[in-house]
C-alpha atoms as a PDB file:
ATOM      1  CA  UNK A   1       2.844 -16.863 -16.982  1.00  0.00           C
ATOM      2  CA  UNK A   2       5.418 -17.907 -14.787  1.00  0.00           C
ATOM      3  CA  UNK A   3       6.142 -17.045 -11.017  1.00  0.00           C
ATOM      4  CA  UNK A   4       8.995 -17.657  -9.096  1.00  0.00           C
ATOM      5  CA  UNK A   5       9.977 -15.695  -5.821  1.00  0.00           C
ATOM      6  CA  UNK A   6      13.459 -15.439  -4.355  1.00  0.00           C
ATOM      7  CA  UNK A   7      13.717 -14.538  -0.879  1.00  0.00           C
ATOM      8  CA  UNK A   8      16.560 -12.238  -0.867  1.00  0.00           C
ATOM      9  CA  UNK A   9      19.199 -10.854   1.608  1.00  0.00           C
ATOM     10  CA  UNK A  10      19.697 -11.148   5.106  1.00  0.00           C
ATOM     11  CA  UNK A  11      16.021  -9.780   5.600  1.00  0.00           C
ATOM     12  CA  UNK A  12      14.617 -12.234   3.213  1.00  0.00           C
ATOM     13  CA  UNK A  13      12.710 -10.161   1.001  1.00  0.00           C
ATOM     14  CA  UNK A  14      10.646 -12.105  -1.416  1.00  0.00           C
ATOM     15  CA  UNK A  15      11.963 -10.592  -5.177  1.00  0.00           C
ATOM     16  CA  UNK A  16       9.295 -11.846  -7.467  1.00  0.00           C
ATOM     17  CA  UNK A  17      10.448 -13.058 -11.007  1.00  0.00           C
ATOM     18  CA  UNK A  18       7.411 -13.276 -13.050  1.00  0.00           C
ATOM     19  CA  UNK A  19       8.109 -14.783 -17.278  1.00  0.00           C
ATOM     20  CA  UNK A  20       6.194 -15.293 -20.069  1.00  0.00           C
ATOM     21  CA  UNK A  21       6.586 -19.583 -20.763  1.00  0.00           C
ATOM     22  CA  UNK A  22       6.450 -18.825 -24.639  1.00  0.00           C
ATOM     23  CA  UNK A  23       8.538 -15.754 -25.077  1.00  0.00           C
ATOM     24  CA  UNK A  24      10.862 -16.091 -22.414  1.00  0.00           C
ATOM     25  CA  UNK A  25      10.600 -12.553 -21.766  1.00  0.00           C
ATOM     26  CA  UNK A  26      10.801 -11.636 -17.993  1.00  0.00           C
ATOM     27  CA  UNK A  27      10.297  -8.892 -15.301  1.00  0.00           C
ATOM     28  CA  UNK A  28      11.672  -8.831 -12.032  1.00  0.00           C
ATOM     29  CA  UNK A  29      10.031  -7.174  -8.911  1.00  0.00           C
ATOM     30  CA  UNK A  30      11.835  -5.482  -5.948  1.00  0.00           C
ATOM     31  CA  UNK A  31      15.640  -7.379  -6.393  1.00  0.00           C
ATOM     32  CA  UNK A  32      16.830  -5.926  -3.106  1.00  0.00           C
ATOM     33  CA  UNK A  33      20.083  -7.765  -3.189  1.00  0.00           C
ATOM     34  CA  UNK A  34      21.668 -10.694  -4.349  1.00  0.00           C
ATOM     35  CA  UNK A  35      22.294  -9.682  -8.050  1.00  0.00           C
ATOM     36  CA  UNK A  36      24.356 -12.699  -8.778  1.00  0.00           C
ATOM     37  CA  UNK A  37      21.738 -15.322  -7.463  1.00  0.00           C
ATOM     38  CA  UNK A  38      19.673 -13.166  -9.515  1.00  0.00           C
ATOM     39  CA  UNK A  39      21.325 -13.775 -12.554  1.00  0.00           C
ATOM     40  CA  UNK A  40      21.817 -17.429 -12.576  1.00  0.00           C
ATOM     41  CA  UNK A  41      18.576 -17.909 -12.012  1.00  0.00           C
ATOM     42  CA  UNK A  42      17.553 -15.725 -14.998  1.00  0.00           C
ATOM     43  CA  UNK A  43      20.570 -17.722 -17.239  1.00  0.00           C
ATOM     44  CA  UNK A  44      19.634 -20.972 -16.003  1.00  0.00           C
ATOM     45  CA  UNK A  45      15.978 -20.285 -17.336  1.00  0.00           C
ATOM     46  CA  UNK A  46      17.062 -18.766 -20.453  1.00  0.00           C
ATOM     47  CA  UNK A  47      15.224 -15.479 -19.981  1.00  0.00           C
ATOM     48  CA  UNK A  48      15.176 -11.965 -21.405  1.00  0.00           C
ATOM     49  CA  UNK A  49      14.469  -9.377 -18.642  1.00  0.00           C
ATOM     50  CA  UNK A  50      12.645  -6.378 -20.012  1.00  0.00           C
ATOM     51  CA  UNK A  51      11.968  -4.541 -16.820  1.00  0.00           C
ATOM     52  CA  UNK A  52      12.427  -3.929 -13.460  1.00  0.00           C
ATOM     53  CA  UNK A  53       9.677  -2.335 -11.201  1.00  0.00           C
ATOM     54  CA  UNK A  54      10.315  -1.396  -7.681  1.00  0.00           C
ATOM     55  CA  UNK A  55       7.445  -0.712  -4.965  1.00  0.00           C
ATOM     56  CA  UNK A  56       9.256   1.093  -3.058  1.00  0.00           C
ATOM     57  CA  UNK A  57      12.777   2.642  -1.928  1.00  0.00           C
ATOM     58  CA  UNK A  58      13.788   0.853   0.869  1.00  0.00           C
ATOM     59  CA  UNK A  59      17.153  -0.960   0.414  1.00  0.00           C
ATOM     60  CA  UNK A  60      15.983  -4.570   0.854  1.00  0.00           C
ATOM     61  CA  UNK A  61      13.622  -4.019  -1.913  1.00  0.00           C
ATOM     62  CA  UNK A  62      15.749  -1.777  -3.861  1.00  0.00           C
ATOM     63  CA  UNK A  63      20.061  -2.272  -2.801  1.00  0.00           C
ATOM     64  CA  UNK A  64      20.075  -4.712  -6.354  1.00  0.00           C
ATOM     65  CA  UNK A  65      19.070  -2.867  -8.943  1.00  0.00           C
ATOM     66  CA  UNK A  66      22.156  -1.251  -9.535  1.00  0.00           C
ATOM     67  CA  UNK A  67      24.248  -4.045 -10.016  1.00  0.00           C
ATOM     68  CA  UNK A  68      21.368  -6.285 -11.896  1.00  0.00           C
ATOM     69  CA  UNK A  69      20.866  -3.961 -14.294  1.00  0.00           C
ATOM     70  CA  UNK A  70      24.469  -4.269 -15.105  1.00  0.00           C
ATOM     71  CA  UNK A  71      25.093  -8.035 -15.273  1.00  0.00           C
ATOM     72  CA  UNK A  72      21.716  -8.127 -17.580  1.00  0.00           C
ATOM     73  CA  UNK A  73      23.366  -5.245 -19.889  1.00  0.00           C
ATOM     74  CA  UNK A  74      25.794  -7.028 -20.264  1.00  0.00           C
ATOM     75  CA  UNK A  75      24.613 -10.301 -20.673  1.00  0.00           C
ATOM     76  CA  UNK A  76      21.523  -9.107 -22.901  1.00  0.00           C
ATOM     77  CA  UNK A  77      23.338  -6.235 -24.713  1.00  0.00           C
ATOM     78  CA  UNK A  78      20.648  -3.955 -23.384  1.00  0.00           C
ATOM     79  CA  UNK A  79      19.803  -2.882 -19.752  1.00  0.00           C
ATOM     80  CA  UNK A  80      16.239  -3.953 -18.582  1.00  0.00           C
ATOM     81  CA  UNK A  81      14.011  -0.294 -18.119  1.00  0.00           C
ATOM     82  CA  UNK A  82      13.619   0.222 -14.339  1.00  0.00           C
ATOM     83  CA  UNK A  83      10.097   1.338 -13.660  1.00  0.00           C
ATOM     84  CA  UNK A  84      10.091   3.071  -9.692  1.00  0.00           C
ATOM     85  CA  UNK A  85       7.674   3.638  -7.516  1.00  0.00           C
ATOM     86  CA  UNK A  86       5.959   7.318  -6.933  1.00  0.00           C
ATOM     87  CA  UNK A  87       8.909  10.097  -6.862  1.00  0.00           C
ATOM     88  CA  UNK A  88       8.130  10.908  -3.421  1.00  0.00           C
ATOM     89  CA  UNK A  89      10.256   7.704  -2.934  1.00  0.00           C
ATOM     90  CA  UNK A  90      13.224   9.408  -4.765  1.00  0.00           C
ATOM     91  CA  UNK A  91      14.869  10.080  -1.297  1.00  0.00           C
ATOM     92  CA  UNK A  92      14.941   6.608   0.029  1.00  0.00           C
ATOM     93  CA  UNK A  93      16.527   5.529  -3.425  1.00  0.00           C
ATOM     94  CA  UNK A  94      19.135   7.906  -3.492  1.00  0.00           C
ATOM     95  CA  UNK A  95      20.286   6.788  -0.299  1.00  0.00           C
ATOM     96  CA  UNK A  96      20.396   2.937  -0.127  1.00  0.00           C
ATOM     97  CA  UNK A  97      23.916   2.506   0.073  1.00  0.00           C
ATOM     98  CA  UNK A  98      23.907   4.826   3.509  1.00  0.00           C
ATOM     99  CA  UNK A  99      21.007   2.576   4.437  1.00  0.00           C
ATOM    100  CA  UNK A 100      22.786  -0.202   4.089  1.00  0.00           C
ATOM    101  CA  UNK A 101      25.772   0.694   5.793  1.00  0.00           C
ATOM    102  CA  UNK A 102      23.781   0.809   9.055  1.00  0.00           C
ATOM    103  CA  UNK A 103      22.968  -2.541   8.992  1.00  0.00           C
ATOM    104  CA  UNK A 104      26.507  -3.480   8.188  1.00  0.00           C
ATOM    105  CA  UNK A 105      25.813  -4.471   4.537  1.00  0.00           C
ATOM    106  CA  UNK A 106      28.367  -2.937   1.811  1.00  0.00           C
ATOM    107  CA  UNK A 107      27.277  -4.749  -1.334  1.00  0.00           C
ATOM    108  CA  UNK A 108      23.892  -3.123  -2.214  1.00  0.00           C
ATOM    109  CA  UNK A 109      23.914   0.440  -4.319  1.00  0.00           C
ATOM    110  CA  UNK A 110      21.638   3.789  -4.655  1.00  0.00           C
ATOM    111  CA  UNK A 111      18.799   2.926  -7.475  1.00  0.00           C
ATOM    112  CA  UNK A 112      17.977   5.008 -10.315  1.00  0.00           C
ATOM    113  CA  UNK A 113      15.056   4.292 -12.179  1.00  0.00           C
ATOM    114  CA  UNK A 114      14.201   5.435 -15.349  1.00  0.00           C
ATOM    115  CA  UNK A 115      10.716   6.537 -14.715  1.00  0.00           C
ATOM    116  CA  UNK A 116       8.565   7.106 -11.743  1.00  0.00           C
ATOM    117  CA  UNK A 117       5.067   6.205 -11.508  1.00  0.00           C
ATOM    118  CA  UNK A 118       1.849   7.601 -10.932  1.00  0.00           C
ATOM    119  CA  UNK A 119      -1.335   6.455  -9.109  1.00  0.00           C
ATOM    120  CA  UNK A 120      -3.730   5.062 -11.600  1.00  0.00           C
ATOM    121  CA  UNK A 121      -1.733   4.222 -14.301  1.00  0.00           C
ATOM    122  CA  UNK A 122      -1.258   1.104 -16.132  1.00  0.00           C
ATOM    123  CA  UNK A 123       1.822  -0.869 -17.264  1.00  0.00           C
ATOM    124  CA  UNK A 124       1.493  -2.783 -20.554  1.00  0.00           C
ATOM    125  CA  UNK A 125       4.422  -5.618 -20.018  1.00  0.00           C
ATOM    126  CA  UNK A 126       4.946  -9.077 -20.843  1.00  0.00           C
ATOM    127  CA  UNK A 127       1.350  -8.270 -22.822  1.00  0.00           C
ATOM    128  CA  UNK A 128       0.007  -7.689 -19.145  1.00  0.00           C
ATOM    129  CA  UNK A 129      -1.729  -5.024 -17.800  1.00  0.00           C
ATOM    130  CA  UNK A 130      -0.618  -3.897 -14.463  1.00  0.00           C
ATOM    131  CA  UNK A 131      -2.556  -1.094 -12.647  1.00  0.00           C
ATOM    132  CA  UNK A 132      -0.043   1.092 -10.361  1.00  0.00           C
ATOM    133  CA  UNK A 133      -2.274   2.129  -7.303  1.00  0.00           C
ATOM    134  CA  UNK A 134      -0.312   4.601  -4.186  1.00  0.00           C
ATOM    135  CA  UNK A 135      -0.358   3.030  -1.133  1.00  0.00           C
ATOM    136  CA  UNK A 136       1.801   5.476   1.213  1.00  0.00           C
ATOM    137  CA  UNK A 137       1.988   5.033   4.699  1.00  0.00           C
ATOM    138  CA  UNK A 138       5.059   2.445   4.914  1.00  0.00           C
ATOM    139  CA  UNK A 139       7.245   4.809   2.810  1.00  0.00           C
ATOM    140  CA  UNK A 140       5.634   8.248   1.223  1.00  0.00           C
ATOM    141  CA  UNK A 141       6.100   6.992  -2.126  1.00  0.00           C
ATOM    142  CA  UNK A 142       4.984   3.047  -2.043  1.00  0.00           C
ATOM    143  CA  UNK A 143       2.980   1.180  -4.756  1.00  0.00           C
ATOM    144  CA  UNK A 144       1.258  -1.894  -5.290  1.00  0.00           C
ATOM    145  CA  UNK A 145       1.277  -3.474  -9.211  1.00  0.00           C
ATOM    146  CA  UNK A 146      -1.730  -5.016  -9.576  1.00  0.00           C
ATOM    147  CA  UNK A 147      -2.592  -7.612 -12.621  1.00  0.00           C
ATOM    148  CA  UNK A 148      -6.412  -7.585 -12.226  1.00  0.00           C
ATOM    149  CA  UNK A 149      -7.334 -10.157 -14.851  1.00  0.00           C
ATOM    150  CA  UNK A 150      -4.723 -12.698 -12.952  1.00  0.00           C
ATOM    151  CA  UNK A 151      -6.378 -11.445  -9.696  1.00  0.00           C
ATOM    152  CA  UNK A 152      -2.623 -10.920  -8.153  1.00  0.00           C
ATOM    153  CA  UNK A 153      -0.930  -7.898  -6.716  1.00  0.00           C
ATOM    154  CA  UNK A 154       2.688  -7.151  -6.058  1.00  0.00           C
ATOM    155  CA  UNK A 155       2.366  -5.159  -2.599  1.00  0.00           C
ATOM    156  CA  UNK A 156       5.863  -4.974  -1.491  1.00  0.00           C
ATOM    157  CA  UNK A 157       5.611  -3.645   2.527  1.00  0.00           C
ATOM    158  CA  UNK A 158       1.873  -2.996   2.508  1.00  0.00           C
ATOM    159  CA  UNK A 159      -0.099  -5.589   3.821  1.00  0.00           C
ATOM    160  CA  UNK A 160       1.191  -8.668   4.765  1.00  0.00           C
ATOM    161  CA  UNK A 161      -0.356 -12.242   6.077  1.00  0.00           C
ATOM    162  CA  UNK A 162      -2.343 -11.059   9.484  1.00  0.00           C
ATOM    163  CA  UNK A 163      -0.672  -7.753   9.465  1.00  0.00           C
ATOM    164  CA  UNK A 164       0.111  -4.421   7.696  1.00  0.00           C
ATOM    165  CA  UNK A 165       3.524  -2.673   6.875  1.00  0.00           C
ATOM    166  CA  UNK A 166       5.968  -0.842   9.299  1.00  0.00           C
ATOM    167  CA  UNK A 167       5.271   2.723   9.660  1.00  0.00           C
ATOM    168  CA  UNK A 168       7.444   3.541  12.693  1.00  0.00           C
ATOM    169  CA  UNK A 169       9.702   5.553  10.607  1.00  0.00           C
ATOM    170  CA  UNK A 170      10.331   9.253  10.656  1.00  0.00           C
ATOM    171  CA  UNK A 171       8.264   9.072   7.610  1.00  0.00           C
ATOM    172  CA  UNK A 172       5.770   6.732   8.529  1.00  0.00           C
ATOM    173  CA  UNK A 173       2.031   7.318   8.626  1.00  0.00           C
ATOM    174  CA  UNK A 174      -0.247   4.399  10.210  1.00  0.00           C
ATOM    175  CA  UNK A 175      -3.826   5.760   9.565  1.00  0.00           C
ATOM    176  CA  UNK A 176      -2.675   6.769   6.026  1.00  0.00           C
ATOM    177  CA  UNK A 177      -1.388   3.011   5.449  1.00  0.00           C
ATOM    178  CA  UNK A 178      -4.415   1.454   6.821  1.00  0.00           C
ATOM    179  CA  UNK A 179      -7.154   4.024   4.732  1.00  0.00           C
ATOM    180  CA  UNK A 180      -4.930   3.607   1.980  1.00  0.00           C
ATOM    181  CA  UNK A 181      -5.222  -0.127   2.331  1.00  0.00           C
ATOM    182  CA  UNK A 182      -9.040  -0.021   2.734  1.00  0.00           C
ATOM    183  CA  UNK A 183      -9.889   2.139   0.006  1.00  0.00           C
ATOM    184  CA  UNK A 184      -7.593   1.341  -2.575  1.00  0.00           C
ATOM    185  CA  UNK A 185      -6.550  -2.215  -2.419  1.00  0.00           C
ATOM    186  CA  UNK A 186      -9.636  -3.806  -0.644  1.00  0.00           C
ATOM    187  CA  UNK A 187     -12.385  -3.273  -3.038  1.00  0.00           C
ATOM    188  CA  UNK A 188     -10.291  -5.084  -5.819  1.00  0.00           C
ATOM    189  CA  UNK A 189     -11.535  -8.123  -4.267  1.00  0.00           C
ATOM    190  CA  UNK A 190     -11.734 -11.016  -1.510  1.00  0.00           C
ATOM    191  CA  UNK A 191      -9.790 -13.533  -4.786  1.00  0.00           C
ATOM    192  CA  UNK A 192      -6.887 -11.100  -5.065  1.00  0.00           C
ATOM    193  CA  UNK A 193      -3.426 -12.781  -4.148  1.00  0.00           C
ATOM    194  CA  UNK A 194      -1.261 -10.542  -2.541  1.00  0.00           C
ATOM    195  CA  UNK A 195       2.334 -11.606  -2.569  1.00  0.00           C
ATOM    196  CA  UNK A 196       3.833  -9.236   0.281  1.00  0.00           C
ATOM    197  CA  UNK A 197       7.233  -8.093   0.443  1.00  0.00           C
ATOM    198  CA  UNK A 198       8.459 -10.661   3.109  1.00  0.00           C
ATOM    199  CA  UNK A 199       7.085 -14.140   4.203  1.00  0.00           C
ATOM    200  CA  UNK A 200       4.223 -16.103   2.578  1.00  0.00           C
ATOM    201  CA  UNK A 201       1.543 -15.009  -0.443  1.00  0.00           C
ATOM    202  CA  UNK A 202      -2.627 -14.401   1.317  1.00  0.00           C
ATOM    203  CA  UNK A 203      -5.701 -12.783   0.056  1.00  0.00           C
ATOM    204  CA  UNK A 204      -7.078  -9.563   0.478  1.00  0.00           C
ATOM    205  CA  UNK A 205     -10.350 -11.930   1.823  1.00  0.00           C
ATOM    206  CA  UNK A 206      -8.431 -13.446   4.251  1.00  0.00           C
ATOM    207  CA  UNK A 207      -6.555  -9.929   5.184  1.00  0.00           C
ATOM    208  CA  UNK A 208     -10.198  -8.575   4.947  1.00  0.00           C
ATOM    209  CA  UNK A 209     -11.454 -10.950   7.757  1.00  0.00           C
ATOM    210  CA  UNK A 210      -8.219 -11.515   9.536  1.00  0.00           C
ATOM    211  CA  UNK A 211      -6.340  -8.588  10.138  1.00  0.00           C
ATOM    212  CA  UNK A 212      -7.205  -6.454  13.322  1.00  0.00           C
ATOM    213  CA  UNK A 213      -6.366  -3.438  11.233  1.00  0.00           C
ATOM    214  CA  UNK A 214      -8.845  -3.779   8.376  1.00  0.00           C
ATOM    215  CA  UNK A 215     -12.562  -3.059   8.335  1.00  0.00           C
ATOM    216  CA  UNK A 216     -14.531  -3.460   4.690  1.00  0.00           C
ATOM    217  CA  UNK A 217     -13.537  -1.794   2.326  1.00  0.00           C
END
């Protein structure tokens, strides 16, 4: 497997494309803007996009779905399937574009997904099994995709390097986030790489020992 992540937008969130070397067969994670970077990236690698999976609904992590799925329809003759994250996200999906507006951007677009997931289920893509675990707290309806025999997670605004997501939102919830984080996330393992939503890729060890907010899990 193949990893390459694309810091996207004016709020430089890190959209994760991840490709099989022999197939060529790709998924992307969280493309929160920047659809056209996007896709010459994807062209200039000579991939095949079968999915699209989205943490959670907040427009830097969601704004490019819209038009990505479009440009790859078009280029691939079929639209990639967009995998979401739990429907109690739905809300912040539907409204991306209003989102978006507030910070004076006017390119990114509502997401639809084609199916939502659920905690404890697992993903067979790109012959990889990713584990969908709830972490709520940042946004009601956040998840983490976790590929435990690569010992890597995609956590989107969970836990970053030295700190944990933003909860200071009408919808927030701090102690959820940080039990969430302890019971669900931690006792996958010190080895796990997270690669957060923004700035550099740590371990849950080094979150485990590091982070003020984090006890053992």
């Amino acid at each position: 497997m193949q990893l390459q992540v694309l810091p996207v937008t004016p709020f430089r969130q890190n959209c994760s494309l991840l490709w099989d070397d022999t197939t060529r067969h790709a998924l992307v994670v969280d493309p929160g803007g920047d659809a056209d970077v996007l896709m010459d990236i994807i062209r200039q690698r000579g991939l095949t996009v079968d999915a699209v999976l989205i943490t959670h609904g907040h427009l830097d992590h969601a704004g490019g779905v819209a038009p990505l799925c479009r440009a790859l329809a078009k280029e691939q003759g079929k639209a990639p399937v967009v995998i979401g994250p739990d429907k109690r996200d739905e809300f912040l999906l539907s409204s991306i574009a209003e989102q978006g507006r507030r910070f004076g951007l006017s390119d990114l677009e509502d997401a639809t997904v084609d199916r939502y997931t659920q905690d404890g289920e697992t993903l067979d893509l790109l012959g990889r099994a990713f584990l969908v675990l709830h972490v709520p707290g940042h946004t009601p309806g956040h998840v983490v995709f976790v590929d435990k025999a690569a010992r890597f997670a995609f956590a989107g605004d969970t836990l970053f390097r030295g700190t944990v997501g933003r909860t200071d939102f009408p919808y927030g919830d701090s102690a959820l986030l940080i039990s969430t984080i302890n019971e669900k996330l931690l006792p996958l393992g010190d080895d796990i790489v997270i690669m957060p939503g923004h700035g550099s890729s740590t371990t849950l060890g080094e979150e485990r020992m590091n982070t003020p907010f984090l006890c053992a899990g």
